[in-house]
PDB file of N, CA and C in Angstrom:
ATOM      1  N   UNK A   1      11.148  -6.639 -29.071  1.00  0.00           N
ATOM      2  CA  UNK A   1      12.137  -6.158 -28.125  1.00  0.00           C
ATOM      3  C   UNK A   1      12.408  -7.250 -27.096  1.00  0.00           C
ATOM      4  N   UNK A   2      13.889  -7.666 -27.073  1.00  0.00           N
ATOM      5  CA  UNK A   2      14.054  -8.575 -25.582  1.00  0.00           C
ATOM      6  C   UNK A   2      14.090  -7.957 -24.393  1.00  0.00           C
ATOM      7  N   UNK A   3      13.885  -8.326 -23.293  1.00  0.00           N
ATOM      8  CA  UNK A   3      13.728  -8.113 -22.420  1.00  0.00           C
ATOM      9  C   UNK A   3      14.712  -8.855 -21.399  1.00  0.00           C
ATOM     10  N   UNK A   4      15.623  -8.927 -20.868  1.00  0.00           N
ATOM     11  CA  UNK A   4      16.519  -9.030 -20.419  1.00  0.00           C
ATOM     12  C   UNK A   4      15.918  -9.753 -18.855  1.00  0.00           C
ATOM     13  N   UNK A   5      16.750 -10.915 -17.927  1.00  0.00           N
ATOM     14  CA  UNK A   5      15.855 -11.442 -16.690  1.00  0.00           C
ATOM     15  C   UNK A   5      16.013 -10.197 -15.974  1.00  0.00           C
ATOM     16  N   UNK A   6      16.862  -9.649 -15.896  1.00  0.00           N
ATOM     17  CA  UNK A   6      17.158  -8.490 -15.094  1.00  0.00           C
ATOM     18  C   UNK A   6      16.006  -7.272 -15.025  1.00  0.00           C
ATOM     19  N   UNK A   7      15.297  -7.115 -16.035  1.00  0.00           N
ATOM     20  CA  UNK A   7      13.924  -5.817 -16.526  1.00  0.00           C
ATOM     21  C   UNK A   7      12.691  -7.329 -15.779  1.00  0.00           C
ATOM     22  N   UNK A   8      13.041  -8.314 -16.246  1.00  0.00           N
ATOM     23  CA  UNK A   8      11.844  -8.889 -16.009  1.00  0.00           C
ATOM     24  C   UNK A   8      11.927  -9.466 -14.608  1.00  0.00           C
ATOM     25  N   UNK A   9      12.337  -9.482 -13.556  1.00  0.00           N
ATOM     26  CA  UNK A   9      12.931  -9.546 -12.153  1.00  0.00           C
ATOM     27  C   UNK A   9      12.470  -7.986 -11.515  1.00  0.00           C
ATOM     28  N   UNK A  10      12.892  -7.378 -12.025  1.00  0.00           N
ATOM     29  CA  UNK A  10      12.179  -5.806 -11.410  1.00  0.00           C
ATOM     30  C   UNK A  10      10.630  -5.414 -11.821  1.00  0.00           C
ATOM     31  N   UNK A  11      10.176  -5.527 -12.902  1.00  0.00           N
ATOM     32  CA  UNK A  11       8.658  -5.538 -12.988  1.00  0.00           C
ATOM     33  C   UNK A  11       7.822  -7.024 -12.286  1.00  0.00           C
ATOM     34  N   UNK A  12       8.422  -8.036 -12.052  1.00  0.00           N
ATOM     35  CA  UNK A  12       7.882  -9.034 -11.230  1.00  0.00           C
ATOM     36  C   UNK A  12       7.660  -8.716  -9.976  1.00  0.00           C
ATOM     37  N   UNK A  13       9.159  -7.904  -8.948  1.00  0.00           N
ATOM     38  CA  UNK A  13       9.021  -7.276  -8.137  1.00  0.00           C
ATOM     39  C   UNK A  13       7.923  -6.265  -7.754  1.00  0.00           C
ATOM     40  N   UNK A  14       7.851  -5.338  -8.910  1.00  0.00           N
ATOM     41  CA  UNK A  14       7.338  -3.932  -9.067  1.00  0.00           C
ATOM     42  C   UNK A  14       5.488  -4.353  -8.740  1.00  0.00           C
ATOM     43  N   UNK A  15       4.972  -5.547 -10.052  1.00  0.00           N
ATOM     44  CA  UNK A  15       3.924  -5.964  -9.789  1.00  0.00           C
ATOM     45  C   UNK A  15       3.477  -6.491  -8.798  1.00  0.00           C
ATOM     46  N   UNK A  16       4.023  -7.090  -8.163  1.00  0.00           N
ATOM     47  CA  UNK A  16       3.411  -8.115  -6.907  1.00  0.00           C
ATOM     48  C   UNK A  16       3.404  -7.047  -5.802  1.00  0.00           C
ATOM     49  N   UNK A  17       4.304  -6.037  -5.728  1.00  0.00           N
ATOM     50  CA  UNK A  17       4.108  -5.121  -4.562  1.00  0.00           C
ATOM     51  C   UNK A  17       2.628  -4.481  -4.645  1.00  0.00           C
ATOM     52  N   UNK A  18       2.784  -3.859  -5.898  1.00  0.00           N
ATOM     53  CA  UNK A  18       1.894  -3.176  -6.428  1.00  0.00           C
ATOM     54  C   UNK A  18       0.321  -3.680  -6.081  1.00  0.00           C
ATOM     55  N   UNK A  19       0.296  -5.333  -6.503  1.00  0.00           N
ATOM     56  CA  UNK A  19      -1.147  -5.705  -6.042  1.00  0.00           C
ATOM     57  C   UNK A  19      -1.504  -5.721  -4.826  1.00  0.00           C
ATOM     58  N   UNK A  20      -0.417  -5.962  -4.204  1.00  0.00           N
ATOM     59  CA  UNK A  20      -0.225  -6.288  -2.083  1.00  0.00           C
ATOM     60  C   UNK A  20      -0.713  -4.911  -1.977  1.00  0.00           C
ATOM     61  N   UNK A  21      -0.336  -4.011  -2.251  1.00  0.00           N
ATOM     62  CA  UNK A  21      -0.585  -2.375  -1.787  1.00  0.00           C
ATOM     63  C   UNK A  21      -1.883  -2.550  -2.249  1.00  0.00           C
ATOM     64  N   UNK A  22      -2.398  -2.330  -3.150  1.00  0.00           N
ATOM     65  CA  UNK A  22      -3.677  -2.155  -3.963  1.00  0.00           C
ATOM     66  C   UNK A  22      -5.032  -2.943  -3.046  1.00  0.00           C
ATOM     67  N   UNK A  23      -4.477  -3.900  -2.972  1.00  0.00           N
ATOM     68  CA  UNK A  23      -5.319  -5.188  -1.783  1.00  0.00           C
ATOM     69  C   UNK A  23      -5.579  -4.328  -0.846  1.00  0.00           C
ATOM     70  N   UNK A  24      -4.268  -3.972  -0.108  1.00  0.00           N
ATOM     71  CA  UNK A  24      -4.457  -3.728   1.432  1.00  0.00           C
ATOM     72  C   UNK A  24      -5.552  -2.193   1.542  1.00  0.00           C
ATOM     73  N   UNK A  25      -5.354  -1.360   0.058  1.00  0.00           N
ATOM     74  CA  UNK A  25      -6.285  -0.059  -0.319  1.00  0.00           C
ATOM     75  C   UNK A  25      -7.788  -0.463  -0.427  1.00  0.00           C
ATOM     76  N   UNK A  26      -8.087  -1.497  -1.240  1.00  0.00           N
ATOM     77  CA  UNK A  26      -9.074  -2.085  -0.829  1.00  0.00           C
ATOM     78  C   UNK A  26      -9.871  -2.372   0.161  1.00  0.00           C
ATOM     79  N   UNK A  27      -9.330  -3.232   0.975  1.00  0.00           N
ATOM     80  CA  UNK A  27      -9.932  -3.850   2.277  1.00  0.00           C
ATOM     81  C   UNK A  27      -9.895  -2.375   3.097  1.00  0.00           C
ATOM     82  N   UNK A  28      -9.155  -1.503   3.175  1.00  0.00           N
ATOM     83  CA  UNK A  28      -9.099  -0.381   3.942  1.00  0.00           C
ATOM     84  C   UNK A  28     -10.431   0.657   3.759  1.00  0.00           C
ATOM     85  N   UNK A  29     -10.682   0.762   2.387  1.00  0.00           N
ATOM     86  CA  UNK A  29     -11.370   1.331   1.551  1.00  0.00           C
ATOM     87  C   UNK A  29     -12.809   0.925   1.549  1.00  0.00           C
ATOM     88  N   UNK A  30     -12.984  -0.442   1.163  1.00  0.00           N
ATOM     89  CA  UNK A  30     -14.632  -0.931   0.807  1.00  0.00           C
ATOM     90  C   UNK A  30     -14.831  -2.250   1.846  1.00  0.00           C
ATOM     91  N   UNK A  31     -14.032  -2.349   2.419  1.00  0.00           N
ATOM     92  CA  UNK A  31     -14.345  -3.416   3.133  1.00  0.00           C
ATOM     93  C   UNK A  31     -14.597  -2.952   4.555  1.00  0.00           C
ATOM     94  N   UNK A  32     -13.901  -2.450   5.089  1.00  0.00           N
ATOM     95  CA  UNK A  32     -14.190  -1.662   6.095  1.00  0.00           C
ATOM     96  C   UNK A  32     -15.352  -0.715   6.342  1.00  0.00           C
ATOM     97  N   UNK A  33     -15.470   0.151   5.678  1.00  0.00           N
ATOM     98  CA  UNK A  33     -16.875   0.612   5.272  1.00  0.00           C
ATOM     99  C   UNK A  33     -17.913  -0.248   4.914  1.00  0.00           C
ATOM    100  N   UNK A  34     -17.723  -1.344   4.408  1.00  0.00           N
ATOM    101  CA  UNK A  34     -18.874  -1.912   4.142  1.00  0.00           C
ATOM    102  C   UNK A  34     -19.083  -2.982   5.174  1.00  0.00           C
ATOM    103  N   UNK A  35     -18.382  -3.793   6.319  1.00  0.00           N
ATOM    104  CA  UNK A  35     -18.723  -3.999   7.617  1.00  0.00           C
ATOM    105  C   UNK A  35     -18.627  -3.148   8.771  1.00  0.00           C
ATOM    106  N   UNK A  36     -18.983  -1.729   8.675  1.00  0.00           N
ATOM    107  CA  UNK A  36     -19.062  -0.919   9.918  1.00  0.00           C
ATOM    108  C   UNK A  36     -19.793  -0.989  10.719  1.00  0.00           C
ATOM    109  N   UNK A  37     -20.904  -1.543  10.678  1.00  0.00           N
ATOM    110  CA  UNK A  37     -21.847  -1.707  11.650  1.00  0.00           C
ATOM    111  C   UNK A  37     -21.852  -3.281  12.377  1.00  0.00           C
ATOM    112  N   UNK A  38     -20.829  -4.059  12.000  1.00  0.00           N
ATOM    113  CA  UNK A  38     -20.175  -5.078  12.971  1.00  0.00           C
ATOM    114  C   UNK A  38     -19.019  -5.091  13.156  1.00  0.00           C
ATOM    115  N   UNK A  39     -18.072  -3.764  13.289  1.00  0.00           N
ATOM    116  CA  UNK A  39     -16.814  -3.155  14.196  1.00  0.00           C
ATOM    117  C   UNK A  39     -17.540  -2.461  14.845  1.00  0.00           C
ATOM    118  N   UNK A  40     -17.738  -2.722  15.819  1.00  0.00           N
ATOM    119  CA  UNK A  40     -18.373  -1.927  16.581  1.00  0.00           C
ATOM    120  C   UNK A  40     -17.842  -2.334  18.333  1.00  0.00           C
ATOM    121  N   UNK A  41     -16.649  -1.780  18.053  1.00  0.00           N
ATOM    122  CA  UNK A  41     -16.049  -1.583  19.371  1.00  0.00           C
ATOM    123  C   UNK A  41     -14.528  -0.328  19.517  1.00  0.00           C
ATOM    124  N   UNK A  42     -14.455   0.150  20.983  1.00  0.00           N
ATOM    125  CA  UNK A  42     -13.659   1.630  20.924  1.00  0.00           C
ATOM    126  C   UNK A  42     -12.335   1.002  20.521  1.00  0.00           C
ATOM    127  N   UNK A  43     -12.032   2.316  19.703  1.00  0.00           N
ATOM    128  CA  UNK A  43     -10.386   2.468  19.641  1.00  0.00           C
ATOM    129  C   UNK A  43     -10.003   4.040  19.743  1.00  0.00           C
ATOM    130  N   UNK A  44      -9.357   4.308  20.574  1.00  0.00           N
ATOM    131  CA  UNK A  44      -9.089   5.621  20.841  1.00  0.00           C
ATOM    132  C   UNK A  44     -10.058   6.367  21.405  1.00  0.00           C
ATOM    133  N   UNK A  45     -11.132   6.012  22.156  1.00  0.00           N
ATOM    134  CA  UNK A  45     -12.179   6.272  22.555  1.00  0.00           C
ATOM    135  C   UNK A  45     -13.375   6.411  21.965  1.00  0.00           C
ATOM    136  N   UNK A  46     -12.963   6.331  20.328  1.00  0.00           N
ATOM    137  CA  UNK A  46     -14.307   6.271  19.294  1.00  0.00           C
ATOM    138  C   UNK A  46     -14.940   5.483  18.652  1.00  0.00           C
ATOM    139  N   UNK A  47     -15.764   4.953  18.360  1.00  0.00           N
ATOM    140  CA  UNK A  47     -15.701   3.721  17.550  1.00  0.00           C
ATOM    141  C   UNK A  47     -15.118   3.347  16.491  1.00  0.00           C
ATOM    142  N   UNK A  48     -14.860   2.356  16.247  1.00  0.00           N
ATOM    143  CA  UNK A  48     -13.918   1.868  15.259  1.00  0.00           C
ATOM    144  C   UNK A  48     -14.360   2.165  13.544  1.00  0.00           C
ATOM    145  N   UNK A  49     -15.226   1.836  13.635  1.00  0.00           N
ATOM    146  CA  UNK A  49     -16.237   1.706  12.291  1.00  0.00           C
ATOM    147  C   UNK A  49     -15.939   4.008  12.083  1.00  0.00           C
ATOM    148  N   UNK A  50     -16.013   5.099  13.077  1.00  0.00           N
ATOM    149  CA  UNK A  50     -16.231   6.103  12.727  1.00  0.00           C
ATOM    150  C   UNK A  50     -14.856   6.450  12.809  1.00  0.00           C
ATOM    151  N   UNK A  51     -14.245   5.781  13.814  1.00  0.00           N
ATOM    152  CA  UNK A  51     -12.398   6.499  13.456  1.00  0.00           C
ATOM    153  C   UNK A  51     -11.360   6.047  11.815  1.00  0.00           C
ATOM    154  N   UNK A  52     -12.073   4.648  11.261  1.00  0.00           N
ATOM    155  CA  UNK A  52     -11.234   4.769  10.167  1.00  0.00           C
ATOM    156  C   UNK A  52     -12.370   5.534   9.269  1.00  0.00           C
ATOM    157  N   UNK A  53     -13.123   5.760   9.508  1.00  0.00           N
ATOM    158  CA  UNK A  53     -13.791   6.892   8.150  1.00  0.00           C
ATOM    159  C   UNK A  53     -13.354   8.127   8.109  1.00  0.00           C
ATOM    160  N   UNK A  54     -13.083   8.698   9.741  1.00  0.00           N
ATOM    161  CA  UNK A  54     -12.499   9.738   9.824  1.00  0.00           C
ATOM    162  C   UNK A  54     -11.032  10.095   9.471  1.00  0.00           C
ATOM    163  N   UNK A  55     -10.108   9.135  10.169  1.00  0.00           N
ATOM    164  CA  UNK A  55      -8.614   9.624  10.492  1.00  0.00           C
ATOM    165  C   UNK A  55      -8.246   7.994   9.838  1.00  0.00           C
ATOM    166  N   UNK A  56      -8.393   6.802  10.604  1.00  0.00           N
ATOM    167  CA  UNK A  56      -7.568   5.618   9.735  1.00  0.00           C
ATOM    168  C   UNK A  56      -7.502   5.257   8.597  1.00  0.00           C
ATOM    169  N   UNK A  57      -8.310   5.624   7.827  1.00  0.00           N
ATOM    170  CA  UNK A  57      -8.096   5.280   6.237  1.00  0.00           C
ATOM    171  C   UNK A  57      -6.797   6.094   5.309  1.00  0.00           C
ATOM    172  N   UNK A  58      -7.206   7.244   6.022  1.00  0.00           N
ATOM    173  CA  UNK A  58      -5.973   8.210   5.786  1.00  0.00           C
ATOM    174  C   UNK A  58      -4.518   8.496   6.298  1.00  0.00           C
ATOM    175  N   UNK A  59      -4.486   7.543   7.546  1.00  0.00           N
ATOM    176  CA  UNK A  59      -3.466   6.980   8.209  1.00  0.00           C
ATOM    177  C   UNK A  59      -2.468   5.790   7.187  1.00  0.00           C
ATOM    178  N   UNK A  60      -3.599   5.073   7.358  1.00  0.00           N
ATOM    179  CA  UNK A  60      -3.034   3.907   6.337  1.00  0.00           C
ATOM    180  C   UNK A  60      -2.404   4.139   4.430  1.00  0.00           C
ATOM    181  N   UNK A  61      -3.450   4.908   4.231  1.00  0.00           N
ATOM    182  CA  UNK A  61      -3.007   5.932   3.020  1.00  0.00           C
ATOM    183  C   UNK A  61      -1.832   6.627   2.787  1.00  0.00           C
ATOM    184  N   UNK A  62      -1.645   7.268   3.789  1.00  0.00           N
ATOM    185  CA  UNK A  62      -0.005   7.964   4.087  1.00  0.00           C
ATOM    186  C   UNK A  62       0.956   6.946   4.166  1.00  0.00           C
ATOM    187  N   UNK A  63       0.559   5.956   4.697  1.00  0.00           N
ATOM    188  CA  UNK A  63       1.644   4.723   4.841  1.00  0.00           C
ATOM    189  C   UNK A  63       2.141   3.889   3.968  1.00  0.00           C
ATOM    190  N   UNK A  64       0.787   3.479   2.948  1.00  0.00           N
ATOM    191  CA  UNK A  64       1.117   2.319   1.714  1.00  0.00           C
ATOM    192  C   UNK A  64       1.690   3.509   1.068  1.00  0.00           C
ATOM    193  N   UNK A  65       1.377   4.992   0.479  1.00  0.00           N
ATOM    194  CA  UNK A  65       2.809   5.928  -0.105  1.00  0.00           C
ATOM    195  C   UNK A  65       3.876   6.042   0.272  1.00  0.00           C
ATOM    196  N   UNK A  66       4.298   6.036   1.574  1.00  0.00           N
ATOM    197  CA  UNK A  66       5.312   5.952   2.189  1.00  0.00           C
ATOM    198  C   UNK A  66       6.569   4.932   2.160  1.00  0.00           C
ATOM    199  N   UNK A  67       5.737   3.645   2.171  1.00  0.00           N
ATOM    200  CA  UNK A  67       6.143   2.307   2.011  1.00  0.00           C
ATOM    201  C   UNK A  67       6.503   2.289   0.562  1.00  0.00           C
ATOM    202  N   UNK A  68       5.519   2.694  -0.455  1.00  0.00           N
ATOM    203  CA  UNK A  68       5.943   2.029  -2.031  1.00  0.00           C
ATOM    204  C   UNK A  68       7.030   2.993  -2.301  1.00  0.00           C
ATOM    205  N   UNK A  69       7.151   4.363  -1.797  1.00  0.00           N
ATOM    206  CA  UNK A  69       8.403   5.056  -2.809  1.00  0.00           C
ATOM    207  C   UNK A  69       9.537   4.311  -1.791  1.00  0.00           C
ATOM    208  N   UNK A  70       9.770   4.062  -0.846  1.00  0.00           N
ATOM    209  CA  UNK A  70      10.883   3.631   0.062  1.00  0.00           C
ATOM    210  C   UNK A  70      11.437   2.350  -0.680  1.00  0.00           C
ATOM    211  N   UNK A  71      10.166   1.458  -1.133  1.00  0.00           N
ATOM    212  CA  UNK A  71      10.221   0.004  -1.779  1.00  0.00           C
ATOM    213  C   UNK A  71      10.846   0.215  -2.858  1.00  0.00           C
ATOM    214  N   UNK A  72      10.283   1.192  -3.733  1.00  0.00           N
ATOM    215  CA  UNK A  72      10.495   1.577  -5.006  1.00  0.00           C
ATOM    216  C   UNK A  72      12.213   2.393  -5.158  1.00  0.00           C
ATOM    217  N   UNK A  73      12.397   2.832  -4.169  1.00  0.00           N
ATOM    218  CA  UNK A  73      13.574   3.554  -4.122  1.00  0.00           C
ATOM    219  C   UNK A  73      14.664   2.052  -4.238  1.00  0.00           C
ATOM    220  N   UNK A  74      14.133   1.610  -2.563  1.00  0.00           N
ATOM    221  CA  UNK A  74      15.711   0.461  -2.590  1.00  0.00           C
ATOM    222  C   UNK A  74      15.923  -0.301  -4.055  1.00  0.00           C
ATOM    223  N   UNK A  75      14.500  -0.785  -5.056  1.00  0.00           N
ATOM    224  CA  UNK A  75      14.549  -1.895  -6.032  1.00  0.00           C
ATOM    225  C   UNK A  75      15.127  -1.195  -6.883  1.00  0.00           C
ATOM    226  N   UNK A  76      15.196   0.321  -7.424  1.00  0.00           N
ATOM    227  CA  UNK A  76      15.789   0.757  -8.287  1.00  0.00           C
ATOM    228  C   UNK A  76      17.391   0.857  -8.359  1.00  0.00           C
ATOM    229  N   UNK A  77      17.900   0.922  -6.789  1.00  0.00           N
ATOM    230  CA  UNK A  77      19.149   0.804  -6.627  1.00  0.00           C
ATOM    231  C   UNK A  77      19.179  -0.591  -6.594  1.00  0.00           C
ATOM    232  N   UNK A  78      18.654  -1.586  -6.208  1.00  0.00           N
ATOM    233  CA  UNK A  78      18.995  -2.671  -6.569  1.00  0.00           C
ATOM    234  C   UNK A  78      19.619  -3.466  -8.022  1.00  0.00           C
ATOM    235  N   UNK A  79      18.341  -2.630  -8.707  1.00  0.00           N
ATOM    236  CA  UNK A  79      18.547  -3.163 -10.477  1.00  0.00           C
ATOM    237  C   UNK A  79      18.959  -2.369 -11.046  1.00  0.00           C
ATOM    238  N   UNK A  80      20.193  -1.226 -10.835  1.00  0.00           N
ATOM    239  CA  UNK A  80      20.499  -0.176 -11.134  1.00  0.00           C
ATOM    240  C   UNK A  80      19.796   0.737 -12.231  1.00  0.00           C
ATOM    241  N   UNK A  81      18.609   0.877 -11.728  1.00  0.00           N
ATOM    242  CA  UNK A  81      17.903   1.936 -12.792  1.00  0.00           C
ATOM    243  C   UNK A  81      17.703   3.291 -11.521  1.00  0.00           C
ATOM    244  N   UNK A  82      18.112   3.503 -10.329  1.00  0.00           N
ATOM    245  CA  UNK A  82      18.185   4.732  -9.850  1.00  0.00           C
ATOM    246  C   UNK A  82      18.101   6.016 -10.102  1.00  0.00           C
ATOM    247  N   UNK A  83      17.823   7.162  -9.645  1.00  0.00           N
ATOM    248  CA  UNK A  83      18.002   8.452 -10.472  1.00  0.00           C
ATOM    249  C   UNK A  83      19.007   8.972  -9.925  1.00  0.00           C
ATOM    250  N   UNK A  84      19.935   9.406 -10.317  1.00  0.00           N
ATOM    251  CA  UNK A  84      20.998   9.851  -9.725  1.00  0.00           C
ATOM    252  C   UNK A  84      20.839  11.134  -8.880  1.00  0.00           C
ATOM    253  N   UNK A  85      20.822  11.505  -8.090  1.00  0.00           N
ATOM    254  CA  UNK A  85      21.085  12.940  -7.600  1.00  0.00           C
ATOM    255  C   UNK A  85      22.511  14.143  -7.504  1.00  0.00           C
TER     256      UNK A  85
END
């Protein structure tokens, strides 16, 4: 099957977002947790290391979803594969 630059321009797009998001889930995820006990200063009056276990991980979570369908929305109208409504 060919693949046209146009399919291969939108999955180039699609991928590289994809790892940037995935990264930033990461470091949010295991990295953070796994230096908590040298963040150890307030944010919001709590410590840092116990507010993203609590509420920021899930902050940030809501956001990289937020961000990829918005991303994902404009590139599809870009490369006209959109869903029509």
């Amino acid at each position: 099957m060919q693949v046209s630059a146009t399919h291969q321009a939108y999955w180039s797009k699609n991928l590289r977002m994809t790892a940037i998001l995935l990264s930033i889930w990461f470091v949010v995820t295991f990295l953070v947790s796994y230096f908590a006990r040298d963040l150890s200063f307030n944010f919001f009056g709590w410590p840092f290391s116990f507010w993203m276990g609590a509420q920021g991980s899930l902050v940030v979570y809501v956001a990289i979803i937020w961000f990829y369908a918005r991303y994902m929305n404009k590139l599809d109208q870009e490369h006209g594969v959109a869903e029509e409504e």
